[in-house]
Protein backbone atom coordinates (compact mmCIF):
# COMPACT_ATOMS: atom_id res chain seq x y z
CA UNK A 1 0.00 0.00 0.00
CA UNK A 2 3.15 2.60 0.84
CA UNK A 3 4.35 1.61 -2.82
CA UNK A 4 0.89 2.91 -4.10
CA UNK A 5 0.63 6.22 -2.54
CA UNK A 6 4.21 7.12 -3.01
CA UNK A 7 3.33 6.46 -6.95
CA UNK A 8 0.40 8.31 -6.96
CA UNK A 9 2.14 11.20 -5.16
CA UNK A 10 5.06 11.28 -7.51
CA UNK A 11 2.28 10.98 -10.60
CA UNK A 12 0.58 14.65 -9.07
CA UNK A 13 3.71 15.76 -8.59
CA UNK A 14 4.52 15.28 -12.44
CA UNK A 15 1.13 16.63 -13.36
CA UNK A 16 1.19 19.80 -11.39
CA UNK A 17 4.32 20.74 -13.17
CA UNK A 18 3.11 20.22 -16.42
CA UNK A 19 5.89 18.16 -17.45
CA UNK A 20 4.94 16.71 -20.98
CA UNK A 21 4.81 12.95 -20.66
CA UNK A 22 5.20 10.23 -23.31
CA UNK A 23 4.72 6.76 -24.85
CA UNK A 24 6.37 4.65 -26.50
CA UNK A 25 5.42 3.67 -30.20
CA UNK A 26 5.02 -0.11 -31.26
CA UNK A 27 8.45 0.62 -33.31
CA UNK A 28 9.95 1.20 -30.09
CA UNK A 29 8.98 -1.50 -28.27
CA UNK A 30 10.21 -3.75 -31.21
CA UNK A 31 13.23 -2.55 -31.30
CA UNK A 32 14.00 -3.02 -27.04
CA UNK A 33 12.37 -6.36 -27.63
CA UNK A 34 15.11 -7.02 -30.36
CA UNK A 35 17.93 -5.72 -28.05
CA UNK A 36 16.23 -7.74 -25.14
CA UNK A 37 16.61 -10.89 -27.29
CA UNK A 38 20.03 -10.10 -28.67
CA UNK A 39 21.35 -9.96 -25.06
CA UNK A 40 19.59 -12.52 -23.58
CA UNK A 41 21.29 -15.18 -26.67
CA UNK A 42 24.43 -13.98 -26.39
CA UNK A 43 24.53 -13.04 -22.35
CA UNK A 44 25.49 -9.49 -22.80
CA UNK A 45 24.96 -6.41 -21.21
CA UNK A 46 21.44 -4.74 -22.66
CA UNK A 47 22.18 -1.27 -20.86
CA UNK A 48 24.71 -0.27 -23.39
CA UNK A 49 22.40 -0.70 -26.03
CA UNK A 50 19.34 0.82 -24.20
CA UNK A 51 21.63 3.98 -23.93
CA UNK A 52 22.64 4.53 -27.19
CA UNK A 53 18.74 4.53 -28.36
CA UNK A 54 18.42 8.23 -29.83
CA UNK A 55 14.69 8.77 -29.98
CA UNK A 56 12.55 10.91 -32.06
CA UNK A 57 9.28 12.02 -31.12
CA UNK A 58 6.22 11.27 -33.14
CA UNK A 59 2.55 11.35 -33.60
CA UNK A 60 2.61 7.24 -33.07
CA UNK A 61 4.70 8.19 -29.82
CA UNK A 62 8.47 8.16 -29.07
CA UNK A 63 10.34 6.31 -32.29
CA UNK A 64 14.07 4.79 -32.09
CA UNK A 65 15.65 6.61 -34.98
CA UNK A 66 19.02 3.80 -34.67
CA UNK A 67 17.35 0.66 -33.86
CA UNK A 68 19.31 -2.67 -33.42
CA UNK A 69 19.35 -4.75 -36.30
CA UNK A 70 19.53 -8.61 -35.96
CA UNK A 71 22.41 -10.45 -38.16
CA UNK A 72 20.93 -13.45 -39.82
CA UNK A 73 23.62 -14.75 -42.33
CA UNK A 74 26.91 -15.42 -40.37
CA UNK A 75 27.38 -18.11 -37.70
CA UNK A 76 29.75 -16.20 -35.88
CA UNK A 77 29.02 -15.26 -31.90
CA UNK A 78 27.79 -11.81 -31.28
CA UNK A 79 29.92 -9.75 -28.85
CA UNK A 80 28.98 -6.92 -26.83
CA UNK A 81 31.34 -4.67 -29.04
CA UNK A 82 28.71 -6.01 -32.13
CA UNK A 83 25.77 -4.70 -30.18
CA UNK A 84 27.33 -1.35 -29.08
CA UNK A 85 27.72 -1.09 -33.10
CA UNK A 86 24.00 -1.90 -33.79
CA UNK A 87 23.14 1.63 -32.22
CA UNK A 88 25.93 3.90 -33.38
């Protein structure tokens, strides 16, 4: 119950300063769902990759204008230095 009010107070407490808020667009969640998977196969670090996101506001909501990409062809292990190069 302490979790809930603290939440609540925190969500006024955003509202009465008319900070802007905002939500993620399905392209968005694709792409952390592609960097979640990406880590999770090759037991690296996802915060790196999370990081380097640059998003763009949009009608559809917030947009990842550098998404990961996912490397189908080659049999060759994926290392963290790969994923830090998906977002650059």
């Amino acid at each position: 119950m302490v979790i809930n009010e603290k939440h609540t107070k925190e969500k006024k407490t955003i509202m009465e300063t008319n900070q802007k808020t905002h939500k993620l667009s399905n392209q968005a969640l694709g792409s952390i769902m592609m960097a979640l998977q990406e880590s999770l196969l090759n037991e690296l670090d996802i915060v790196p990759i999370l990081r380097g996101f640059e998003l763009v506001e949009t009608t559809d909501g917030l947009m990842v204008s550098n998404p990961p990409t996912v490397r189908v062809s080659n049999e060759k292990k994926i290392t963290e230095q790969d994923l830090l190069n998906m977002v650059k």
